[in-house]
N, C-alpha and C. Protein backbone atom coordinates (compact mmCIF):
# COMPACT_ATOMS: atom_id res chain seq x y z
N UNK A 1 75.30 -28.45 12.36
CA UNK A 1 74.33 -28.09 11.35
C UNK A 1 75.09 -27.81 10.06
N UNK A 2 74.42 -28.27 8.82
CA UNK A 2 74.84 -27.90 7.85
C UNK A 2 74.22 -27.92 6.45
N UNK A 3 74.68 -27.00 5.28
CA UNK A 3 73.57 -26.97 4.47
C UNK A 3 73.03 -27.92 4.11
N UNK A 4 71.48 -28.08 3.09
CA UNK A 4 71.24 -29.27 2.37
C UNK A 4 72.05 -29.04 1.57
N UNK A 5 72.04 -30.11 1.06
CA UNK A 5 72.10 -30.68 -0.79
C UNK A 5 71.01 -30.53 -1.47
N UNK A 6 71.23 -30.07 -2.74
CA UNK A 6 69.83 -29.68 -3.82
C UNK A 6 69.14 -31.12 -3.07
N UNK A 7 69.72 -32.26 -3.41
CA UNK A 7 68.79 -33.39 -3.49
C UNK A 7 68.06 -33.59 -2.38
N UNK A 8 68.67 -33.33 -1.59
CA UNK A 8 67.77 -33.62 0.34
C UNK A 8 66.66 -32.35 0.28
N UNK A 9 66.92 -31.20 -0.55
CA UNK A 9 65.89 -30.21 -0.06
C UNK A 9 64.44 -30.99 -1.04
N UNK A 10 65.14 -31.17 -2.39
CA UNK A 10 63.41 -31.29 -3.07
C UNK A 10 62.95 -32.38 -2.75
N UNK A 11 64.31 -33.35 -2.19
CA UNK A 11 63.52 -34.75 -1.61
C UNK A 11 62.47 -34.42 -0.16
N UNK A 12 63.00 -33.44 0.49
CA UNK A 12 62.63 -33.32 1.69
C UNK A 12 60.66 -32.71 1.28
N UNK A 13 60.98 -31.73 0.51
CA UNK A 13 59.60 -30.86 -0.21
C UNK A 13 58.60 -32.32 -0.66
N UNK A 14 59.43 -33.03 -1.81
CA UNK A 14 58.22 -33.66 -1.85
C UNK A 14 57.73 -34.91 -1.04
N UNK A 15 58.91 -35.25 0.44
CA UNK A 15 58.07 -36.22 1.44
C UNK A 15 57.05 -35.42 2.55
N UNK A 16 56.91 -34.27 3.06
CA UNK A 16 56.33 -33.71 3.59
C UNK A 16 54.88 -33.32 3.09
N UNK A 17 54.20 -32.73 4.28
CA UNK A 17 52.26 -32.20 3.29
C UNK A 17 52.19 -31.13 3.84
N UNK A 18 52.83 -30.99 4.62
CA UNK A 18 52.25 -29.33 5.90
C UNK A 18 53.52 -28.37 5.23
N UNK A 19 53.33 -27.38 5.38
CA UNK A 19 54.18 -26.35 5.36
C UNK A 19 53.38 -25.07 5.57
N UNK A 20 54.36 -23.85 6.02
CA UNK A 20 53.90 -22.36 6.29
C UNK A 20 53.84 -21.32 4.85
N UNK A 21 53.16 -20.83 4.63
CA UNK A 21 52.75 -19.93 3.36
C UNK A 21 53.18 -18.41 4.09
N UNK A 22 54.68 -17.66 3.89
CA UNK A 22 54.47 -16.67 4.82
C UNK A 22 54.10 -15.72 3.71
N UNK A 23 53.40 -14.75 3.62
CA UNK A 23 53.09 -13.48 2.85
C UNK A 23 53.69 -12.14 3.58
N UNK A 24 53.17 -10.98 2.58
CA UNK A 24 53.17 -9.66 3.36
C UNK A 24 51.81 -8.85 3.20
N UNK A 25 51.99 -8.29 4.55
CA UNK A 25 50.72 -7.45 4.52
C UNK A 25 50.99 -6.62 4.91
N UNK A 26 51.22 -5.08 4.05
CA UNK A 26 51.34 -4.32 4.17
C UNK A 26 52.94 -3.60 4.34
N UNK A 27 53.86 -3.53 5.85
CA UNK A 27 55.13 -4.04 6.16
C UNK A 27 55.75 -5.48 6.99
N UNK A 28 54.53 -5.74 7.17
CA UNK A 28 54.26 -6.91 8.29
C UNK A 28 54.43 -8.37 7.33
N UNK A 29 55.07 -9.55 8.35
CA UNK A 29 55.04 -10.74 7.51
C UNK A 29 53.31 -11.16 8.37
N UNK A 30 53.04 -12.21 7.15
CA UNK A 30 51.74 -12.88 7.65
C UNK A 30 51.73 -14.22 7.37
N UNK A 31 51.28 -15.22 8.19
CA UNK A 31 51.92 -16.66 7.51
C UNK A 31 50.53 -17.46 7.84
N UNK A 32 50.11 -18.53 7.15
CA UNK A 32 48.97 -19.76 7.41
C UNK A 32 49.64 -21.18 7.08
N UNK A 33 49.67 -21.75 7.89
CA UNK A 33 50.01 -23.56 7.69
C UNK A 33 48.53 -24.05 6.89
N UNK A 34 49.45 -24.98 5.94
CA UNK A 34 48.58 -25.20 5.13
C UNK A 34 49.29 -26.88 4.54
N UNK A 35 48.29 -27.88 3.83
CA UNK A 35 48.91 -28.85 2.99
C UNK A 35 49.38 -28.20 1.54
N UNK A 36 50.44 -28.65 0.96
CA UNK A 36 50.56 -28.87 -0.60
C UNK A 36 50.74 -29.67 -1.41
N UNK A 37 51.37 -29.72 -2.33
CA UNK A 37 51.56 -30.28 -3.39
C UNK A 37 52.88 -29.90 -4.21
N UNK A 38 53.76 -31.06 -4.47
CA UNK A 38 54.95 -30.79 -5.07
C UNK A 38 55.21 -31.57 -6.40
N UNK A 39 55.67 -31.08 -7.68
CA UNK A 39 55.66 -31.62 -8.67
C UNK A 39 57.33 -31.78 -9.05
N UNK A 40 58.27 -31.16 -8.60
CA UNK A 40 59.23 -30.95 -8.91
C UNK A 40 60.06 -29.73 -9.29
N UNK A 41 58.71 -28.92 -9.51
CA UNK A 41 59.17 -27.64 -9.73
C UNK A 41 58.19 -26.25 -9.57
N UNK A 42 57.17 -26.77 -8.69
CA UNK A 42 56.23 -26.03 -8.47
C UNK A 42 55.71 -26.65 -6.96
N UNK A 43 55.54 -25.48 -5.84
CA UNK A 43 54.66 -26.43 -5.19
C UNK A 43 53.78 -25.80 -5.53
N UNK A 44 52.43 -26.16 -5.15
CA UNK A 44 50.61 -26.17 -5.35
C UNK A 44 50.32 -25.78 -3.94
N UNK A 45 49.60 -24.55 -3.39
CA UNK A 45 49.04 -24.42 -2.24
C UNK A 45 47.57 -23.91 -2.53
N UNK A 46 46.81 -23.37 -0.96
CA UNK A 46 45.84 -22.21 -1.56
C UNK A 46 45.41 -21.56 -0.34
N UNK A 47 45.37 -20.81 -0.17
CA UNK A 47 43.84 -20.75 1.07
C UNK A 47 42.84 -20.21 1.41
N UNK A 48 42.06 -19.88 1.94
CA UNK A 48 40.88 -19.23 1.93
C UNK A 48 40.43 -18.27 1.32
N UNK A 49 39.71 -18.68 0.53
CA UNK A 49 38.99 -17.62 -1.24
C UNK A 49 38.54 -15.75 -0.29
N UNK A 50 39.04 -14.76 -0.53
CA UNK A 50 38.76 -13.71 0.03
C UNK A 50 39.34 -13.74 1.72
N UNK A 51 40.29 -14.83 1.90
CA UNK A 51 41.06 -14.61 3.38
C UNK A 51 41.84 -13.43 3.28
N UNK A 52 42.66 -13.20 4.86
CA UNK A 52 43.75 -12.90 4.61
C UNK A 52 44.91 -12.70 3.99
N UNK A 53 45.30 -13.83 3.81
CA UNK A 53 46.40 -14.22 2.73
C UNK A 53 45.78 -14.13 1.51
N UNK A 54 45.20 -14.52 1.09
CA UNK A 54 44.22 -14.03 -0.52
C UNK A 54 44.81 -12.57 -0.64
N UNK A 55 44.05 -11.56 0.34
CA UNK A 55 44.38 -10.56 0.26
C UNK A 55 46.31 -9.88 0.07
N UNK A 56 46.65 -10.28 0.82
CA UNK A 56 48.25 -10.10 1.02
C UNK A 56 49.12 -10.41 -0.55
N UNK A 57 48.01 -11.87 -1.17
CA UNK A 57 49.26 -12.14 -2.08
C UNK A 57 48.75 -11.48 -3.33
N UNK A 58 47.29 -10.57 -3.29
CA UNK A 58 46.71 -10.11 -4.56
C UNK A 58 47.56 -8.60 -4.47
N UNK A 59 47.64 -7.93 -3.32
CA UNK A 59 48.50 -6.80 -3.03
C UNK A 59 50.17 -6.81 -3.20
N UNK A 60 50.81 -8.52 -2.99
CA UNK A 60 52.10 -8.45 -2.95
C UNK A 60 53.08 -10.00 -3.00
N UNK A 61 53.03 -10.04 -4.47
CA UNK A 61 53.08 -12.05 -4.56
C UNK A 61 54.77 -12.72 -4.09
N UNK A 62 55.36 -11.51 -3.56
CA UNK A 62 56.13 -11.78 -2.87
C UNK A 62 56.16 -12.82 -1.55
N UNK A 63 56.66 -14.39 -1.41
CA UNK A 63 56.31 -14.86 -0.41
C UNK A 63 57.33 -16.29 -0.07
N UNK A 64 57.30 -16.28 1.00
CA UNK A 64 58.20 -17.51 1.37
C UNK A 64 57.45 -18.61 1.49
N UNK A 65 57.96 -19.82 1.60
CA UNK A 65 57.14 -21.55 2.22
C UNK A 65 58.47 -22.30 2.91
N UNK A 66 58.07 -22.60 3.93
CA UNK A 66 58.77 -22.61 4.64
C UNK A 66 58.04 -24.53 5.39
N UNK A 67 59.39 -25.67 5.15
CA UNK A 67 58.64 -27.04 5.75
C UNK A 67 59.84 -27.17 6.69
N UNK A 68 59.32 -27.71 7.94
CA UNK A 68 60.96 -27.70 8.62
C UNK A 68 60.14 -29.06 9.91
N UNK A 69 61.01 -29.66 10.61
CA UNK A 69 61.15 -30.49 11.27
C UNK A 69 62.12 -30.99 12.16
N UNK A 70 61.59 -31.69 13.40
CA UNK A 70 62.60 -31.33 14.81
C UNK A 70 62.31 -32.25 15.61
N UNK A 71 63.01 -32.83 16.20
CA UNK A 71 63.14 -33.81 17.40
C UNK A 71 62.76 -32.69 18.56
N UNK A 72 61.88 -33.28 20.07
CA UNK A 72 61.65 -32.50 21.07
C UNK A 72 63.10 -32.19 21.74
N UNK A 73 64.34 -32.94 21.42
CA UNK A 73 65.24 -32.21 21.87
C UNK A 73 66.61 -31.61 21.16
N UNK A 74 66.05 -31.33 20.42
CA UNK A 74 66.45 -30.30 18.69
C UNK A 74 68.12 -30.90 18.43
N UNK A 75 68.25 -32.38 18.99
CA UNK A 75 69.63 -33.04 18.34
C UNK A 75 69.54 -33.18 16.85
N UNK A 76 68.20 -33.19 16.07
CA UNK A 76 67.78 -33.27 14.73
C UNK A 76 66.54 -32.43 14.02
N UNK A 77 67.26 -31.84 13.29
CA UNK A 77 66.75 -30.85 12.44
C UNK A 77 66.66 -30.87 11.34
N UNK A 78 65.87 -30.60 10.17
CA UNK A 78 66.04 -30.33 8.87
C UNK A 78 64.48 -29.24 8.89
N UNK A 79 65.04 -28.04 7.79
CA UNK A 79 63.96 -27.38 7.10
C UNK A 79 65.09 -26.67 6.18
N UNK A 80 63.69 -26.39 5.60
CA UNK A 80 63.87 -25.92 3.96
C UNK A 80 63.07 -24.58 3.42
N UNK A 81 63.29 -23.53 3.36
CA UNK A 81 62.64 -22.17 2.70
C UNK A 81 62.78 -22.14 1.31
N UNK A 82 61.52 -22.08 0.48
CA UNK A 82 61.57 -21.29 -0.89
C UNK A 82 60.72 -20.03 -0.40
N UNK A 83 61.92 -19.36 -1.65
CA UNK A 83 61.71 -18.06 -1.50
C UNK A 83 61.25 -17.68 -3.53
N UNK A 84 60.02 -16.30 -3.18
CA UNK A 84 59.52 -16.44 -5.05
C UNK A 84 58.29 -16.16 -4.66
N UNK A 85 57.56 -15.83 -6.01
CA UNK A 85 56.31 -14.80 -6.01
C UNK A 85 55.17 -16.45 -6.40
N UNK A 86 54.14 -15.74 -5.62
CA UNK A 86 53.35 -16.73 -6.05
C UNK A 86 52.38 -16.43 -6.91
N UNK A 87 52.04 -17.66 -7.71
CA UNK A 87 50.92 -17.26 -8.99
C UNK A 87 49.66 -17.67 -8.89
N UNK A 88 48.59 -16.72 -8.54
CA UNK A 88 47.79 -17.28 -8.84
C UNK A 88 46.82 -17.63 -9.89
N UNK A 89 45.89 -18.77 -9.67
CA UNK A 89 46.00 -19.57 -10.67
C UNK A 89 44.40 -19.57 -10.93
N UNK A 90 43.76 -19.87 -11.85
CA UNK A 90 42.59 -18.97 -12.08
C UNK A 90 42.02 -20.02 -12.91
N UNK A 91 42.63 -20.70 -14.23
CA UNK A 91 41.98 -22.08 -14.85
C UNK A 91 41.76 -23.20 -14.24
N UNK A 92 40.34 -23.42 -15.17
CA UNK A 92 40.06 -24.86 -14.53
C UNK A 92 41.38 -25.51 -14.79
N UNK A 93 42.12 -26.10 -16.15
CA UNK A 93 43.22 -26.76 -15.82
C UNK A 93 44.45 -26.52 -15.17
N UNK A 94 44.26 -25.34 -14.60
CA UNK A 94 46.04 -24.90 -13.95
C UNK A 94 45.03 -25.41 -12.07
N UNK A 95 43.93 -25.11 -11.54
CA UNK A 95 43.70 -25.72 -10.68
C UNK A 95 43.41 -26.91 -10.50
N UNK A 96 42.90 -27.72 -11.88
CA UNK A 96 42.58 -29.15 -11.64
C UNK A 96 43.95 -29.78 -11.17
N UNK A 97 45.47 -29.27 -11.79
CA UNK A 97 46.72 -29.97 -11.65
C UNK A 97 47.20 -29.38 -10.01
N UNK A 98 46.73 -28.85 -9.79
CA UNK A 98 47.15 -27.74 -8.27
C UNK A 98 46.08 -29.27 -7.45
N UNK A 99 44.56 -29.09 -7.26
CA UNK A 99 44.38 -30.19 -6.40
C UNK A 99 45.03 -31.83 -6.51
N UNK A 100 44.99 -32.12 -7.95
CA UNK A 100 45.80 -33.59 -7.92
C UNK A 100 47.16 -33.36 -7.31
N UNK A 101 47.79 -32.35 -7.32
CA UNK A 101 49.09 -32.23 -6.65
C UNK A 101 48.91 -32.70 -5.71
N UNK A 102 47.96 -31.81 -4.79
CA UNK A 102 47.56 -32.07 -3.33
C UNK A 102 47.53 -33.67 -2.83
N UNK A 103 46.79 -34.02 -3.65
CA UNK A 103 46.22 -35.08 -2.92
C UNK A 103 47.21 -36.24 -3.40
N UNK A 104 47.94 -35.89 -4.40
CA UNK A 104 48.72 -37.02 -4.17
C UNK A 104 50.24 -37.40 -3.37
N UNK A 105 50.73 -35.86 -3.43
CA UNK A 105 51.07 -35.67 -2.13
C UNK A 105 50.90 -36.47 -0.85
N UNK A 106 49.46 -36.43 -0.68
CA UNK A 106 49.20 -36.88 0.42
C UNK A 106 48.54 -38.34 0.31
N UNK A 107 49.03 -39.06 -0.81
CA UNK A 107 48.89 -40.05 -0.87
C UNK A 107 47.14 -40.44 -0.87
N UNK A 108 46.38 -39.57 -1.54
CA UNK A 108 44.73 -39.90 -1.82
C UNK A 108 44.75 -39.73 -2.92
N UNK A 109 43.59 -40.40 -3.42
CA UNK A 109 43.08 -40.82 -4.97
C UNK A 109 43.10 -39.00 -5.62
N UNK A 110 43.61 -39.44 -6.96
CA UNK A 110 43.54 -38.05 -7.60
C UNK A 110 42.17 -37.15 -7.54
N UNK A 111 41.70 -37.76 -7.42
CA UNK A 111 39.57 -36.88 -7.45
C UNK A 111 39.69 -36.42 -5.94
N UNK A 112 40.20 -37.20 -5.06
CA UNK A 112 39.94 -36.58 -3.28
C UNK A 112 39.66 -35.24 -3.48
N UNK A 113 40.13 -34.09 -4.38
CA UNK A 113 39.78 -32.58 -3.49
C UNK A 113 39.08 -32.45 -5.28
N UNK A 114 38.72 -33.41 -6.06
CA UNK A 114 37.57 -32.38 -7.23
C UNK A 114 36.70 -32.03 -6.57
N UNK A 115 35.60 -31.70 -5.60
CA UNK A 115 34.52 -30.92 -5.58
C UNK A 115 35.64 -29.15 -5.25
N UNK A 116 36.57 -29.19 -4.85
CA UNK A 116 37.18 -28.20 -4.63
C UNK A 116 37.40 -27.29 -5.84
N UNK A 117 37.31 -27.72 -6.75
CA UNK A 117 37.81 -27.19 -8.31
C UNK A 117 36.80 -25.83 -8.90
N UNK A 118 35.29 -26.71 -8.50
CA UNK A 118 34.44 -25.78 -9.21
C UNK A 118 33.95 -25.02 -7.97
N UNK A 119 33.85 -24.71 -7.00
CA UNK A 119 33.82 -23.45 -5.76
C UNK A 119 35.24 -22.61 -6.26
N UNK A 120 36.40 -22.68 -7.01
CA UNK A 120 37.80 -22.16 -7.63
C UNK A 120 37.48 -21.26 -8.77
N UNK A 121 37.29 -22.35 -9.68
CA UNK A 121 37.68 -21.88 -10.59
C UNK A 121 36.26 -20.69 -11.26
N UNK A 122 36.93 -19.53 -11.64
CA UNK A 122 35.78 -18.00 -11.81
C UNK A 122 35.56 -17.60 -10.46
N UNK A 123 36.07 -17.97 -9.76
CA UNK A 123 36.04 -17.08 -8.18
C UNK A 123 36.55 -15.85 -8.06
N UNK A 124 36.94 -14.98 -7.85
CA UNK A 124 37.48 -13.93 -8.38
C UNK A 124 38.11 -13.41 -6.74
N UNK A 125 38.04 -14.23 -6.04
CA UNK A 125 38.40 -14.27 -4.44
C UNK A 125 39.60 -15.78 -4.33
N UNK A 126 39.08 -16.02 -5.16
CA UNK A 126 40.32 -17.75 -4.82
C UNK A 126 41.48 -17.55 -4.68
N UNK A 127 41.97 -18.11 -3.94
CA UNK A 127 43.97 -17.82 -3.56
C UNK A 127 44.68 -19.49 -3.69
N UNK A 128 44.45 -19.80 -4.96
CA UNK A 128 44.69 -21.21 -5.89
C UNK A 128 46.44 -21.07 -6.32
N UNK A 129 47.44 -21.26 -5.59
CA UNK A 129 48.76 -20.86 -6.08
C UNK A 129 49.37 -21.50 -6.17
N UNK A 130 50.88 -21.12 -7.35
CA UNK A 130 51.83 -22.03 -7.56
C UNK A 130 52.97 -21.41 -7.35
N UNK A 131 53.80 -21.61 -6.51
CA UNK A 131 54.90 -21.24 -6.48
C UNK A 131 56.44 -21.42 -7.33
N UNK A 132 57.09 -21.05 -7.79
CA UNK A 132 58.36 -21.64 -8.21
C UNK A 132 59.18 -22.43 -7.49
N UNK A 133 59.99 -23.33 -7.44
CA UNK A 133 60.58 -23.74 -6.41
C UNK A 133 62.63 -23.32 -7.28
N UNK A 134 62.75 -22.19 -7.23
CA UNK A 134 63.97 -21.94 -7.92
C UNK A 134 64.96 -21.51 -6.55
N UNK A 135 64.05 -20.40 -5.92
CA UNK A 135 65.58 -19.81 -4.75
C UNK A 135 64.79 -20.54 -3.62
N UNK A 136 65.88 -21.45 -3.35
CA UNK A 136 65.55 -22.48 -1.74
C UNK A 136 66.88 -22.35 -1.53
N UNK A 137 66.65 -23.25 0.15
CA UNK A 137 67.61 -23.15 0.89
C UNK A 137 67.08 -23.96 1.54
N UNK A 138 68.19 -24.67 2.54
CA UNK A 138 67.74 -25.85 3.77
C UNK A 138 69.14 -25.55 4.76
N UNK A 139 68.82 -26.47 5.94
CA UNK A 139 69.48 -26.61 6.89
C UNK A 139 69.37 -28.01 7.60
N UNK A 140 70.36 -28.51 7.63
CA UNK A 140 69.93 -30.05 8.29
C UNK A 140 70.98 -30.05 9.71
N UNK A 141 70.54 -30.94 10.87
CA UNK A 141 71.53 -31.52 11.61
C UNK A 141 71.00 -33.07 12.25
N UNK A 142 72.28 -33.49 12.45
CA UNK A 142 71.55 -34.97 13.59
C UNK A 142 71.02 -35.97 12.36
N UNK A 143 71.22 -35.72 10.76
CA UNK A 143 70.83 -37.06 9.86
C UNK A 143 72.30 -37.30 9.33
């Protein structure tokens, strides 16, 4: 095993869609798998308007994301942690660029998640976030 390279981690961030959102609640970690969105210097997540995690990151925007990946007999490995406060994001245009993230990410037409925008944006429960992608870290083996 051995570290990434800057380049394998943001390459790795922006070929992937799934990753873990871990928060805190309270002293406790709390985490939801979720899709995102990577621009290069932000990923784009969100999740459930008045969830859990809503709650956790309005109390404490302290939070990790965490994408990692594994062969069933762990000869090959790679994951990657950013670590950084998340922002949430409250304009129609800071969420319209958060869903096109998403979806292009995941390789769907930029509109795939607009009906998502306006249930967002003036919600006062929405957990619409952007993370920094500045303190990361990775681990690779077996590539």
């Amino acid at each position: 095993m051995r570290d990434m390279t800057q380049t394998e981690m943001l390459d790795f961030i922006q070929y992937f869609t799934w990753g873990t959102l871990i928060g805190v609640e309270g002293e406790k970690p709390y985490a939801v798998e979720l899709s995102y969105g990577f621009d290069g210097t932000f990923i784009y997540c969100g999740s459930l308007p008045g969830g859990r995690m809503a709650h956790c990151i309005r109390d404490n925007a302290n939070v990790a994301f965490k994408i990692c990946e594994c062969d069933w007999g762990y000869e090959r490995y790679r994951a990657v942690i950013v670590e950084g406060r998340a922002e949430r994001m409250t304009s129609r245009e800071d969420i319209v660029l958060a869903v096109v993230q998403i979806a292009r990410q995941r390789k769907l037409p930029d509109h795939a998640f607009a009906g998502v925008v306006d249930r967002l944006v003036d919600n006062p429960e929405s957990n619409s976030l952007r993370i920094a992608v500045t303190t990361i870290g990775g681990k690779i083996a077996g590539y």
